[in-house]
Protein backbone atom coordinates (compact mmCIF):
# COMPACT_ATOMS: atom_id res chain seq x y z
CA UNK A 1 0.00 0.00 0.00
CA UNK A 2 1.14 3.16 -0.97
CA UNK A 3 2.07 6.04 1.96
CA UNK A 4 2.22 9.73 1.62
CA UNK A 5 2.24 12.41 3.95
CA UNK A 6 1.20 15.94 3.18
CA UNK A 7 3.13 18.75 4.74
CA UNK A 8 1.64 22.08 6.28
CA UNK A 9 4.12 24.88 5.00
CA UNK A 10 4.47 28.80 4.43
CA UNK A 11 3.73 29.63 0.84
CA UNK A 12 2.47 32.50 -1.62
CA UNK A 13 2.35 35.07 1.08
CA UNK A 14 0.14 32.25 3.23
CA UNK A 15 0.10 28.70 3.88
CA UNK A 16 -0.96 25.79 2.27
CA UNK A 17 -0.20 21.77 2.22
CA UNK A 18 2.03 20.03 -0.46
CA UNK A 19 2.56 16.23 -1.21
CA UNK A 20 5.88 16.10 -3.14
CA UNK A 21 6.44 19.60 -4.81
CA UNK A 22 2.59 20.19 -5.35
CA UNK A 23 0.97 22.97 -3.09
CA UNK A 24 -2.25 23.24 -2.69
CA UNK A 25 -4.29 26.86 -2.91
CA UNK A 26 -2.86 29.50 -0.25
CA UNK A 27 -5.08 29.99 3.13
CA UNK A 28 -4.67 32.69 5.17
CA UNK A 29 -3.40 30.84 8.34
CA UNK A 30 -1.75 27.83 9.54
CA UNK A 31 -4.45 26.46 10.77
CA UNK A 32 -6.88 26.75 8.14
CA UNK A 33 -4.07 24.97 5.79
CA UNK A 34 -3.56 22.13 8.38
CA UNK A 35 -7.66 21.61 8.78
CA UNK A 36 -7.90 21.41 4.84
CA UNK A 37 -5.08 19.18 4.25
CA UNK A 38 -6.86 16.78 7.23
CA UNK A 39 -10.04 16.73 4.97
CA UNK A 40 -8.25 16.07 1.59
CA UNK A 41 -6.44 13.11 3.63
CA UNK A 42 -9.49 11.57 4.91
CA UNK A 43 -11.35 11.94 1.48
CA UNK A 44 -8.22 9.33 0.02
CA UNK A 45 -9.54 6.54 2.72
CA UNK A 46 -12.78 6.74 0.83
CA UNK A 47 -13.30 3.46 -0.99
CA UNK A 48 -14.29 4.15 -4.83
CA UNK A 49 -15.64 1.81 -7.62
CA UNK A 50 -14.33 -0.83 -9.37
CA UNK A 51 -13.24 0.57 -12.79
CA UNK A 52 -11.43 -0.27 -15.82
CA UNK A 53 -8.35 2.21 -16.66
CA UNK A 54 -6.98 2.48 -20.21
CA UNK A 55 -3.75 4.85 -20.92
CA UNK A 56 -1.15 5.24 -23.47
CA UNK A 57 2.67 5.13 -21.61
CA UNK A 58 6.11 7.63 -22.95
CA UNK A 59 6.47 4.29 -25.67
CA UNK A 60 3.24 5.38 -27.16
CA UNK A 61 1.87 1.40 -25.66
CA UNK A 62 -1.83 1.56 -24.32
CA UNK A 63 -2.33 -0.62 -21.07
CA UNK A 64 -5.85 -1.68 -19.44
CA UNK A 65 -6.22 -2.11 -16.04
CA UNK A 66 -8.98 -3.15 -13.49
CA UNK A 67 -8.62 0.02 -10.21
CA UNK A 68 -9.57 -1.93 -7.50
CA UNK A 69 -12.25 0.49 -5.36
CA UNK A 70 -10.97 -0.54 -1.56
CA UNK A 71 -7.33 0.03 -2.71
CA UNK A 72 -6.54 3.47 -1.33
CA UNK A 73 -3.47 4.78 -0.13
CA UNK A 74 -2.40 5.72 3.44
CA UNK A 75 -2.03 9.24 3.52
CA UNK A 76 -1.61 11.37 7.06
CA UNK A 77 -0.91 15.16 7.75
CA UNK A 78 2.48 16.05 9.26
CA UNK A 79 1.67 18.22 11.83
C-alpha cells in the first residue's frame, strides 16, 4: 500500500499543504491549511468503484487495467 504524507508549510504570502512539490491553494493561516489538508487526507480513505483504466505510456503502448475500489493509499498530515 502506498504512503504519503502531506506537509503544512508557508507559501504565496500564506500557507498551504504540499505532497511532493505540489501545493495546494494559499489559506490565510496555519491552521486553516492544516484543517484542509486533514479533509483532503481523509477523502483518500474513501473506498471508490471498481473501474477499468486504459492509458497510453512515454512508448506510445496503451495498457488496461482493473482500479480496485478498496485500494486506497495511506495518507496522514504532518503536523
Amino acid at each position: 500500500m502506498a504512503k504519503f504524507h502531506y506537509k503544512v508549510v508557508a507559501h504565496d504570502g500564506g500557507w498551504a499543504y504540499k505532497l511532493g512539490d505540489v501545493f495546494s491553494e494559499p489559506f490565510q493561516t496555519r491552521d486553516a491549511a492544516l484543517k484542509a489538508a486533514k479533509v483532503v487526507a481523509a477523502e483518500q480513505h474513501v473506498p471508490g468503484d471498481l473501474a477499468q483504466i486504459e492509458y497510453e505510456d512515454a512508448a506510445g503502448v496503451w495498457h488496461i487495467e482493473v482500479a480496485e475500489g478498496g485500494d486506497r493509499p495511506d495518507v496522514d498530515v504532518e503536523e
